[in-house]
C-alpha atoms as a PDB file:
ATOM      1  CA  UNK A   1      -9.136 -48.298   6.600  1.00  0.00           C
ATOM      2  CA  UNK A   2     -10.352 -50.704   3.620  1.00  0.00           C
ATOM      3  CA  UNK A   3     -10.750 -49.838   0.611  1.00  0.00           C
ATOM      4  CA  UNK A   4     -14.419 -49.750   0.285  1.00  0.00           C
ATOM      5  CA  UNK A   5     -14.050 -47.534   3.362  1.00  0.00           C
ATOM      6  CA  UNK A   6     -11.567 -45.335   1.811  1.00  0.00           C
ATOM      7  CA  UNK A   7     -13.931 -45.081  -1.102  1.00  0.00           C
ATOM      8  CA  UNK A   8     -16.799 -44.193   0.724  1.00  0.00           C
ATOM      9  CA  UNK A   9     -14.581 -41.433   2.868  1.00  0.00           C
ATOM     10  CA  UNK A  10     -13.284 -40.146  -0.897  1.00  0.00           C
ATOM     11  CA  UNK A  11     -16.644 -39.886  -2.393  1.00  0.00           C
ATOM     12  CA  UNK A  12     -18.382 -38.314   0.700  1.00  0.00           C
ATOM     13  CA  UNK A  13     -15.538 -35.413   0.561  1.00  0.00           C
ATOM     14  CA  UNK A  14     -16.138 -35.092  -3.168  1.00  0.00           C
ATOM     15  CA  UNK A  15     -19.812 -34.559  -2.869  1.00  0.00           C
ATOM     16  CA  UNK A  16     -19.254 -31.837   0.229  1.00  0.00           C
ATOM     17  CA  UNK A  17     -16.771 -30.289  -2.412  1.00  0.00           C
ATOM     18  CA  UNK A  18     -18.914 -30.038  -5.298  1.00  0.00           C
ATOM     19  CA  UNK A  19     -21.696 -28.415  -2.662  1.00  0.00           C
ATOM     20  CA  UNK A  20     -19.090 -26.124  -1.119  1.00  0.00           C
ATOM     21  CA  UNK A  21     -18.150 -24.867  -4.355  1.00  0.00           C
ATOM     22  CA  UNK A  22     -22.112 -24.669  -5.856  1.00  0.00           C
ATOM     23  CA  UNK A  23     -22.507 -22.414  -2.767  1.00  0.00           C
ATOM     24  CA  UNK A  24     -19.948 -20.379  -3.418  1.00  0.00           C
ATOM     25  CA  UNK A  25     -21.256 -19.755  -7.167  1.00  0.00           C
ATOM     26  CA  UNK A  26     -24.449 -18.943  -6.193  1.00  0.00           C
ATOM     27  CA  UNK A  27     -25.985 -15.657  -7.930  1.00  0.00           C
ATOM     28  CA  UNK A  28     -25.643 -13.632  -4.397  1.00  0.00           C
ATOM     29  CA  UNK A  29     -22.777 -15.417  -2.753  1.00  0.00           C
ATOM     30  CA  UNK A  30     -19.755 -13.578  -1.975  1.00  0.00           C
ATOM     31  CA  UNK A  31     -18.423 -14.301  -5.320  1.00  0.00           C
ATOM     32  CA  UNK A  32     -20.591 -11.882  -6.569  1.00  0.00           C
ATOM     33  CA  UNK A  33     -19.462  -8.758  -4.377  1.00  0.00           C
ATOM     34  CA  UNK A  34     -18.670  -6.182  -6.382  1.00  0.00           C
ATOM     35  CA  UNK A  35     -17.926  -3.165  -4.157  1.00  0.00           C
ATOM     36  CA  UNK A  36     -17.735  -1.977  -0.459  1.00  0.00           C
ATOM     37  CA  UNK A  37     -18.850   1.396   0.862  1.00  0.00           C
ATOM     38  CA  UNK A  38     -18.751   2.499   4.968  1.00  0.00           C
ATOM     39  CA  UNK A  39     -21.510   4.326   6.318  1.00  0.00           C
ATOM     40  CA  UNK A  40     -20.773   7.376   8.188  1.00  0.00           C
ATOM     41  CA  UNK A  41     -23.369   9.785  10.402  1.00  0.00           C
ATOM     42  CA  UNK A  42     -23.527  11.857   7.045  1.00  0.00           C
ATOM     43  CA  UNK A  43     -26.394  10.741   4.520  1.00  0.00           C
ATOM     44  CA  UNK A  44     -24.875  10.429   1.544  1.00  0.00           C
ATOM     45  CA  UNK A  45     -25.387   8.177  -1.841  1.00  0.00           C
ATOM     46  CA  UNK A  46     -22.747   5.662  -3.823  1.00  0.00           C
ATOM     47  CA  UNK A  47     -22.634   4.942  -7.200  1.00  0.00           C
ATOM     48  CA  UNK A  48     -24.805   1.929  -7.929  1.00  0.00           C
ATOM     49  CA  UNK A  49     -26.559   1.972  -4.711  1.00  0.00           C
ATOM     50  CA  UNK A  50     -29.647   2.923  -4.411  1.00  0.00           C
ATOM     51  CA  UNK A  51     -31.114   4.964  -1.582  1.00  0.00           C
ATOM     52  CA  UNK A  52     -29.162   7.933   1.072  1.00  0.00           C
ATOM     53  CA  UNK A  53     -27.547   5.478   3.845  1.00  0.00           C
ATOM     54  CA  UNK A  54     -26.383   6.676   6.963  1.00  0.00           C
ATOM     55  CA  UNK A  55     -25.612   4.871  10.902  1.00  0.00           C
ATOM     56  CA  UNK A  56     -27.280   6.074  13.411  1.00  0.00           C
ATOM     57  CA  UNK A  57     -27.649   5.103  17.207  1.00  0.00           C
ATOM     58  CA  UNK A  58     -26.639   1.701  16.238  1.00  0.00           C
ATOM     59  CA  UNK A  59     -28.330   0.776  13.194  1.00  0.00           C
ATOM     60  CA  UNK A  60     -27.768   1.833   9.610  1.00  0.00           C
ATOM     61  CA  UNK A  61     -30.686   3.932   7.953  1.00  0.00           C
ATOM     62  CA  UNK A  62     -31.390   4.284   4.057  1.00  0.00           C
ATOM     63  CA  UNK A  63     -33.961   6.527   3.134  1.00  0.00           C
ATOM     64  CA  UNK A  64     -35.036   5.550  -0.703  1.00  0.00           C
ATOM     65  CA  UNK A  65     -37.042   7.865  -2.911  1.00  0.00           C
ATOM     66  CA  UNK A  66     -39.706   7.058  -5.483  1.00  0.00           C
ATOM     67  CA  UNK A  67     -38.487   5.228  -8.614  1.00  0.00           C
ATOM     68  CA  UNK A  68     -35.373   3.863  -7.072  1.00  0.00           C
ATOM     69  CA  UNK A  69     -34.784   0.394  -6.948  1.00  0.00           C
ATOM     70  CA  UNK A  70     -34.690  -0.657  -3.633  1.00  0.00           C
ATOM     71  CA  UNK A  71     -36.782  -3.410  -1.786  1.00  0.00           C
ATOM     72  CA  UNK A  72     -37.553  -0.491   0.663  1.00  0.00           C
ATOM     73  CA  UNK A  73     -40.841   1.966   1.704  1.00  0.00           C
ATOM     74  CA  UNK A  74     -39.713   5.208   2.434  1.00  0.00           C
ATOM     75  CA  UNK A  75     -36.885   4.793   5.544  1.00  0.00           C
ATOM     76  CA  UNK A  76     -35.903   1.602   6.525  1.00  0.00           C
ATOM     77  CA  UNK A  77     -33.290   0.805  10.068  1.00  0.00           C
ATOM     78  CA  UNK A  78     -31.194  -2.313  10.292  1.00  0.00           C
ATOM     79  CA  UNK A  79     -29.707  -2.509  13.488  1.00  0.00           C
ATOM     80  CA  UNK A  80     -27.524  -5.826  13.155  1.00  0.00           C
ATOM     81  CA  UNK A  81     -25.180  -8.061  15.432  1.00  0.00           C
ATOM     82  CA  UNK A  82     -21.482  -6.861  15.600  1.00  0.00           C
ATOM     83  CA  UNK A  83     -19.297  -9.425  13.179  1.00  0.00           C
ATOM     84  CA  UNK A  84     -22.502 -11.603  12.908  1.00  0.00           C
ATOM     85  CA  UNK A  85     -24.453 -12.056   8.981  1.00  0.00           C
ATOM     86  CA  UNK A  86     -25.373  -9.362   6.804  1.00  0.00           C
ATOM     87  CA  UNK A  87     -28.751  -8.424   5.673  1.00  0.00           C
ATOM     88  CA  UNK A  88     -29.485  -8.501   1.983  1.00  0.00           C
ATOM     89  CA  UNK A  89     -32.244  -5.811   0.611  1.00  0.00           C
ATOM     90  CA  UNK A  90     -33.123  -7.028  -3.175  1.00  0.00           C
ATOM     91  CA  UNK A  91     -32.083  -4.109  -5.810  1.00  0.00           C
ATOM     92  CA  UNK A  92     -33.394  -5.896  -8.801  1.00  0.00           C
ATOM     93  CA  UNK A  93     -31.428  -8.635  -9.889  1.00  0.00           C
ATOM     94  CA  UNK A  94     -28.528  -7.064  -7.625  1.00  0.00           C
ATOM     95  CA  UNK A  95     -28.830  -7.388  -3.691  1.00  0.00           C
ATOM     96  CA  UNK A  96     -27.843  -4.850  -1.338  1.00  0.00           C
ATOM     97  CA  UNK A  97     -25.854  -6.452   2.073  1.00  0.00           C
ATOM     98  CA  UNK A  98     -26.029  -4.550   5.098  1.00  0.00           C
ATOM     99  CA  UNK A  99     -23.465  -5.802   7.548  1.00  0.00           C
ATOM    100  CA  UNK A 100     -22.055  -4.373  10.754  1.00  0.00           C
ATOM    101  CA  UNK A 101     -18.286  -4.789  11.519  1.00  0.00           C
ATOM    102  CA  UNK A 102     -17.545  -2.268  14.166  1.00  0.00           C
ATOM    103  CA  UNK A 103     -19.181  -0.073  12.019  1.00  0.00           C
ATOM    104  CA  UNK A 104     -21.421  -0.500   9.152  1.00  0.00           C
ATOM    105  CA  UNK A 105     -21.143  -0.964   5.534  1.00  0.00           C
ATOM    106  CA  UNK A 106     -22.531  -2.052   2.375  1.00  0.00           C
ATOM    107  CA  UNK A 107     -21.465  -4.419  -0.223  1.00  0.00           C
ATOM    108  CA  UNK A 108     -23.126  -4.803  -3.960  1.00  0.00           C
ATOM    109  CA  UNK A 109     -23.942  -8.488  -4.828  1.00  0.00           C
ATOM    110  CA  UNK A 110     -24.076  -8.794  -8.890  1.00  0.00           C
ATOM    111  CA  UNK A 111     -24.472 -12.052 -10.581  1.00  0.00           C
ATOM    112  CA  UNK A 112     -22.307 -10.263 -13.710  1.00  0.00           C
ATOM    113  CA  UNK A 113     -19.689  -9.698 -11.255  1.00  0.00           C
ATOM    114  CA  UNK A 114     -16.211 -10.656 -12.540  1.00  0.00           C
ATOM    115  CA  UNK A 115     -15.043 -12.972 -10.060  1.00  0.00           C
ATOM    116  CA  UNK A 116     -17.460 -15.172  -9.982  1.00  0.00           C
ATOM    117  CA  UNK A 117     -17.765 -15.086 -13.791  1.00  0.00           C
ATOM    118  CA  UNK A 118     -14.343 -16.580 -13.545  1.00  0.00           C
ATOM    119  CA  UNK A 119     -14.523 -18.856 -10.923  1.00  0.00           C
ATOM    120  CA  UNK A 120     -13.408 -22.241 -11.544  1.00  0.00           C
ATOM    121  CA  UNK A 121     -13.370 -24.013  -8.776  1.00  0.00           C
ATOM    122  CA  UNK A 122     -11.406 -24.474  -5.341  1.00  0.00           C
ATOM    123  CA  UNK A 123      -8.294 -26.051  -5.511  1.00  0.00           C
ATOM    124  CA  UNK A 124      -7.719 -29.111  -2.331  1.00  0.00           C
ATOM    125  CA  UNK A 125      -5.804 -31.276  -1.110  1.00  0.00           C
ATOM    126  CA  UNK A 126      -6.982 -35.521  -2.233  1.00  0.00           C
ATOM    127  CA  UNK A 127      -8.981 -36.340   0.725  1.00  0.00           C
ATOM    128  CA  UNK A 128      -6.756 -38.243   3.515  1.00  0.00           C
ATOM    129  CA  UNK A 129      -8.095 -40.042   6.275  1.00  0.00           C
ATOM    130  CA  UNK A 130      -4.732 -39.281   8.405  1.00  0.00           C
ATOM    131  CA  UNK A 131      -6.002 -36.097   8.508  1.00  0.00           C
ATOM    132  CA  UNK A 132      -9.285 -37.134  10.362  1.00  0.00           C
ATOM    133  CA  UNK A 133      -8.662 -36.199  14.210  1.00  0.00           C
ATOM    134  CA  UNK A 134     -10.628 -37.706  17.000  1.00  0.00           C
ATOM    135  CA  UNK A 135     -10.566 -34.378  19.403  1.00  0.00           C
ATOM    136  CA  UNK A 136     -11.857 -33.592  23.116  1.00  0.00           C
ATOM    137  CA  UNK A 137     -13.989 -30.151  23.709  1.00  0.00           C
ATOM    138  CA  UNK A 138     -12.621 -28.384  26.999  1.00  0.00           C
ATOM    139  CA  UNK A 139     -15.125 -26.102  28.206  1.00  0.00           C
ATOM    140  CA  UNK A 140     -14.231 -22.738  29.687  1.00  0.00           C
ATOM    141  CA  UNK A 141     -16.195 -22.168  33.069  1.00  0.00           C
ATOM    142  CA  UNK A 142     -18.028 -19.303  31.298  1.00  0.00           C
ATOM    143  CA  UNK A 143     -18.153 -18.592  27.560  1.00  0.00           C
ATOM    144  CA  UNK A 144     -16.199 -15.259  26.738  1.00  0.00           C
ATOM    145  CA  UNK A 145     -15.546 -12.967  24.086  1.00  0.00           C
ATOM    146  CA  UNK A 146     -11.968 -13.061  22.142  1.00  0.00           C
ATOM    147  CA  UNK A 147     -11.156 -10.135  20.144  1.00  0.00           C
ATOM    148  CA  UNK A 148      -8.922 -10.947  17.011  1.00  0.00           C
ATOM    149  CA  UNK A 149      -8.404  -8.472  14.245  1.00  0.00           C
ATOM    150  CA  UNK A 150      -8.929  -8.784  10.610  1.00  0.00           C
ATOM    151  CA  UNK A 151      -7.434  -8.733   7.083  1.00  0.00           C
ATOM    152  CA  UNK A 152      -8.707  -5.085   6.739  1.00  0.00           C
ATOM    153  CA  UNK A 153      -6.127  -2.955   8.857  1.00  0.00           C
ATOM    154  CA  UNK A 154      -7.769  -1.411  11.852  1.00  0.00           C
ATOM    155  CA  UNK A 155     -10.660  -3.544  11.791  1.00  0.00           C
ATOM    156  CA  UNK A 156     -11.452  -6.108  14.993  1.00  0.00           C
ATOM    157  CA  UNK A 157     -14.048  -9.069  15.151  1.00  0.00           C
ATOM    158  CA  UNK A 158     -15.507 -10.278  18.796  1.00  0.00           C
ATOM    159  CA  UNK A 159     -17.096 -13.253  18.666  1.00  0.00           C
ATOM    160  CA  UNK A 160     -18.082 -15.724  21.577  1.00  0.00           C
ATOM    161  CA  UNK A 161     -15.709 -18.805  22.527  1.00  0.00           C
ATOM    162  CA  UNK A 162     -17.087 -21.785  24.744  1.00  0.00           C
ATOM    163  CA  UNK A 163     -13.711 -23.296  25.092  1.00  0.00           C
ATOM    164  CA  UNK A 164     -10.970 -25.154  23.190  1.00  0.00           C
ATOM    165  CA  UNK A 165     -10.510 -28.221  21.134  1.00  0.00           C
ATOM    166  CA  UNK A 166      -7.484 -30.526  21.515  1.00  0.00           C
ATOM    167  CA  UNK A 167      -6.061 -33.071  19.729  1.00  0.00           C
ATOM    168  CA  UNK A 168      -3.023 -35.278  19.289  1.00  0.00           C
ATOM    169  CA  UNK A 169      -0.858 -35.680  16.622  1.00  0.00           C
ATOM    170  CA  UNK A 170       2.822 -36.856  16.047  1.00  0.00           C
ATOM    171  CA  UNK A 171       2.811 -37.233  19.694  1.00  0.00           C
ATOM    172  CA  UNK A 172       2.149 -34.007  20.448  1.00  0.00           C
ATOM    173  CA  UNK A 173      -0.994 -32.194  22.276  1.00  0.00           C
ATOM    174  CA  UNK A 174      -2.637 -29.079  20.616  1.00  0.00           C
ATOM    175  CA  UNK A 175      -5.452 -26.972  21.330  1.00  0.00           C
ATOM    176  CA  UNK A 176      -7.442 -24.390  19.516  1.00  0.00           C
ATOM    177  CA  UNK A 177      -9.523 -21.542  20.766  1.00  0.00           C
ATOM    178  CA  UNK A 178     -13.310 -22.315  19.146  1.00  0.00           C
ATOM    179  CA  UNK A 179     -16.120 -19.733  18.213  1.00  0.00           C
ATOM    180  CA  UNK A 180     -19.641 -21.174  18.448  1.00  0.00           C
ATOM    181  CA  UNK A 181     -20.557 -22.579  14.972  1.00  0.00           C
ATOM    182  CA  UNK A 182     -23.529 -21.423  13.030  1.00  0.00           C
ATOM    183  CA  UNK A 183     -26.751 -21.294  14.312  1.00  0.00           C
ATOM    184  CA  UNK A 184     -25.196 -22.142  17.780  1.00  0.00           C
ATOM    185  CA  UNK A 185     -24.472 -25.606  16.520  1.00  0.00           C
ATOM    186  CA  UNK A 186     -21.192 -26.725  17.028  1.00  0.00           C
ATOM    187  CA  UNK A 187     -17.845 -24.851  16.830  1.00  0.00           C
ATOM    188  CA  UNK A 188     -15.732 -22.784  14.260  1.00  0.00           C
ATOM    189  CA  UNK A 189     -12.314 -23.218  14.356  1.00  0.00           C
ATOM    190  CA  UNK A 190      -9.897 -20.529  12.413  1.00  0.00           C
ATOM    191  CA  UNK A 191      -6.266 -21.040  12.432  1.00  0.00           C
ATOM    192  CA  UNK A 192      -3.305 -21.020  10.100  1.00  0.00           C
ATOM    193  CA  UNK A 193      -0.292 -23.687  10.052  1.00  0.00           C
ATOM    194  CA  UNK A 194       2.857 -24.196   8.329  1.00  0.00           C
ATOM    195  CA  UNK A 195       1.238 -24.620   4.587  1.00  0.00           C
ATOM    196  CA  UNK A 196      -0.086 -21.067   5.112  1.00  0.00           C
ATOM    197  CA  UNK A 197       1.114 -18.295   2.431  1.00  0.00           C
ATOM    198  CA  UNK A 198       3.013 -21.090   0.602  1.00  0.00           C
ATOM    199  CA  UNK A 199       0.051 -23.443  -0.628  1.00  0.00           C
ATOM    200  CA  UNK A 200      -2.681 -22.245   1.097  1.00  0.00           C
ATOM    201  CA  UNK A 201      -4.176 -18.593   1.812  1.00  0.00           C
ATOM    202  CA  UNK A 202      -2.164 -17.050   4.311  1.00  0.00           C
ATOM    203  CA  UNK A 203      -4.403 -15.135   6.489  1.00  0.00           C
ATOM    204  CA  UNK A 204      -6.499 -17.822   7.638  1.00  0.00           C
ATOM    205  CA  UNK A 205      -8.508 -21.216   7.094  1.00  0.00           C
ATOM    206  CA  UNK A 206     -11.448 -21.881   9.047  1.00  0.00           C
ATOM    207  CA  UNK A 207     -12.614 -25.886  10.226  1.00  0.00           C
ATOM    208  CA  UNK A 208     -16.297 -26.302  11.011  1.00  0.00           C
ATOM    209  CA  UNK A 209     -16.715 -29.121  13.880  1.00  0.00           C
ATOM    210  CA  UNK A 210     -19.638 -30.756  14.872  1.00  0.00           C
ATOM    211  CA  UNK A 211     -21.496 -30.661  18.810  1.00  0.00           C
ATOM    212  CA  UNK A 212     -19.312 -33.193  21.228  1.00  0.00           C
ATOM    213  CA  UNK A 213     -20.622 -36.062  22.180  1.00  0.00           C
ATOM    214  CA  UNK A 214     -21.757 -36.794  25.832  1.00  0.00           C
ATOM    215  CA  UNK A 215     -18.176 -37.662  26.694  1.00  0.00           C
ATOM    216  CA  UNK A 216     -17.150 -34.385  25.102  1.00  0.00           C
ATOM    217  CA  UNK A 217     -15.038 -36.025  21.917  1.00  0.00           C
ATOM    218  CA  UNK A 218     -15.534 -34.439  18.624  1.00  0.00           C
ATOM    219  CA  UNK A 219     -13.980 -34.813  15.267  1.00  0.00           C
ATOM    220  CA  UNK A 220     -12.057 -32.314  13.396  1.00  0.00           C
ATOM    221  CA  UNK A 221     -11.463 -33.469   9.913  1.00  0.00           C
ATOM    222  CA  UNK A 222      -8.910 -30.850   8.398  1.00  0.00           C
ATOM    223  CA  UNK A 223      -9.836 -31.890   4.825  1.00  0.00           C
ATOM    224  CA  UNK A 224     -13.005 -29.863   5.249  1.00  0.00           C
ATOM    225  CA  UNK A 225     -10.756 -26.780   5.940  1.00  0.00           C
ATOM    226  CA  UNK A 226     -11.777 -23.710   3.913  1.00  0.00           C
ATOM    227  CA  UNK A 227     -11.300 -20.768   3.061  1.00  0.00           C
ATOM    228  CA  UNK A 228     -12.976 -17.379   4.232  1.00  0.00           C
ATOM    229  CA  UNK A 229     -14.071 -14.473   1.165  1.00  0.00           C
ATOM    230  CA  UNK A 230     -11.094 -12.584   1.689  1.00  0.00           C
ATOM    231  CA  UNK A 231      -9.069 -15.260  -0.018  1.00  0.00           C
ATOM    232  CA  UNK A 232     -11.373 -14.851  -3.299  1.00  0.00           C
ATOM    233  CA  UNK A 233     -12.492 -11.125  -3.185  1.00  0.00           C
ATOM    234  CA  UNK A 234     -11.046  -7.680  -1.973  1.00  0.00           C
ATOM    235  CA  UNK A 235     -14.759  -6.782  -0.510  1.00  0.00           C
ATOM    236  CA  UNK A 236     -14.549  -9.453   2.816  1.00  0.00           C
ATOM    237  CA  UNK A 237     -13.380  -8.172   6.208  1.00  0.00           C
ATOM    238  CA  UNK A 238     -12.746 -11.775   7.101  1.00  0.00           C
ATOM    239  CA  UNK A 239     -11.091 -12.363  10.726  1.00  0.00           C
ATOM    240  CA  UNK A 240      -7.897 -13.927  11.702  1.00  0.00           C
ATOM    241  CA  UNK A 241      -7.200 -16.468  14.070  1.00  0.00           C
ATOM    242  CA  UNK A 242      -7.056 -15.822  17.423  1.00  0.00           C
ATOM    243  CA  UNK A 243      -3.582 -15.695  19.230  1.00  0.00           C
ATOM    244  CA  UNK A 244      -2.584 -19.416  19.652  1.00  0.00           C
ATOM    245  CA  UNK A 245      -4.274 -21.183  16.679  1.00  0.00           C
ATOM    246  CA  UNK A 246      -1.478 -21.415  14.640  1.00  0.00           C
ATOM    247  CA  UNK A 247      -0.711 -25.163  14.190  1.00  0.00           C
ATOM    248  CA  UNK A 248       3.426 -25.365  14.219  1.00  0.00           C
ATOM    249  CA  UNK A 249       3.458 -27.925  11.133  1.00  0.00           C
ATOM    250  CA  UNK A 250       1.809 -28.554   7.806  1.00  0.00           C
ATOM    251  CA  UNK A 251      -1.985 -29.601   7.293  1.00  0.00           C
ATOM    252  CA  UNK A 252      -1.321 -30.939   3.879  1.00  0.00           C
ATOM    253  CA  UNK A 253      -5.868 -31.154   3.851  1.00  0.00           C
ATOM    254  CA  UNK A 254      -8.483 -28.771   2.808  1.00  0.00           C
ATOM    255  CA  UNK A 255      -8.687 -26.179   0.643  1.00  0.00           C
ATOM    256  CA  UNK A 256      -5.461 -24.404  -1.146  1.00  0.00           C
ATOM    257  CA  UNK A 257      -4.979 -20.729  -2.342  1.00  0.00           C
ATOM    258  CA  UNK A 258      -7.280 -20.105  -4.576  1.00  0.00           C
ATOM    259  CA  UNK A 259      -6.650 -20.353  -8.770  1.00  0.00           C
ATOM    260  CA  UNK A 260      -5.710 -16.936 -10.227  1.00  0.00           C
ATOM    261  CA  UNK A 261      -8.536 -15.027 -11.141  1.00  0.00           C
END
């Protein structure tokens, strides 16, 4: 690589960066969770939450009265995809995220919140190009679902897995079990590897890759490795890898453990 091309690769990562961390700043990101409740088939209220929430046959139901604060007329359902996005219902300048993870919950999105009043930043690796890998996509014959559990104990995420990416490096062949990406684009990768729980977060990292081309390559550039909420906040109930994706040496690319709050 030449040094204008190094350049150019160096500035490119920077500018993801400074988006990736923007994003996680925003007023409503998950920087701004302040609290996690489960719903149960009881109605019942929590403290700076407005509205009675219960589940029922599937969905979660909040039933809000007059004069509460709640983008809500009367009773509202939200029946939502296991371990897929939450639904935020505006509470003023607060949000109110209705999410489904086996069962379903709410979390309290406050731009005052503490964390993200402290944030300063993700800590990375510099950019490397050596950690650029040109991959292959191995399709299953049929998508399936993979069950992995989560950093909250007892808790499991499904989610839907085309196949598995492989690449080479140090002479040596490795694959990892992929989710479909977001918005069925491309593929989400989350593993761990032999930097984990010394200078990066130990429960996972997850790798966004791009759609293969028509001769199935892709690229997986571990210097765009992040990490999930759980590593910043105590309200996520982020998953872990699935059995297999832990990469036996150390991707010195990506994101690190987090600063001290």
């Amino acid at each position: 690589m030449t040094t204008v091309e190094q350049d150019r690769f160096t500035r490119d990562w920077q500018q993801w960066h400074q988006q990736r961390e923007r994003v996680l700043a925003e007023p409503h990101g998950w920087l701004s969770i302040t609290g996690l409740q489960w719903l149960t088939g009881t109605p019942q209220r929590f403290d700076g939450i407005p509205g009675s929430w219960h589940e029922q046959d599937g969905a979660a139901v909040v039933t809000v009265s007059p004069g509460e604060e709640l983008a809500v007329d009367g009773t509202a359902r939200f029946e939502l995809v296991n371990s897929g996005p939450g639904h935020l219902v505006d509470a003023g300048e607060r949000k109110v995220e209705v999410a489904r993870r086996s069962g379903y919950l709410l979390r309290v999105h406050d731009p005052q919140a503490p964390v993200r009043g402290r944030f300063r930043g993700v800590p990375a690796y510099e950019p490397d190009p050596a950690w650029v890998f040109e991959g292959r996509f191995e399709p299953f014959d049929e998508p399936h679902a993979v069950t992995v559990g989560a950093v909250v104990e007892g808790l499991s995420h499904v989610y839907t897995s085309p196949g598995v990416l492989r690449f080479d490096h140090d002479g040596s062949s490795y694959g990892l079990t992929a989710f479909n990406g977001k918005g069925g684009s491309g593929f989400s990768v989350l593993f761990t590897d032999e930097t984990s729980g010394v200078t990066t977060y130990a429960a996972n990292r997850s790798l966004a890759v791009g759609e293969p081309d028509a001769g199935g390559r892709v690229l997986l550039d571990f210097n765009r490795a992040v990490n999930l909420p759980c590593a910043f906040i105590e309200f996520a109930t982020c998953p872990l890898p699935p059995a297999g994706n832990h990469l036996p040496f150390a991707v010195t690319a990506g994101e690190r453990i987090p600063y001290e709050a």
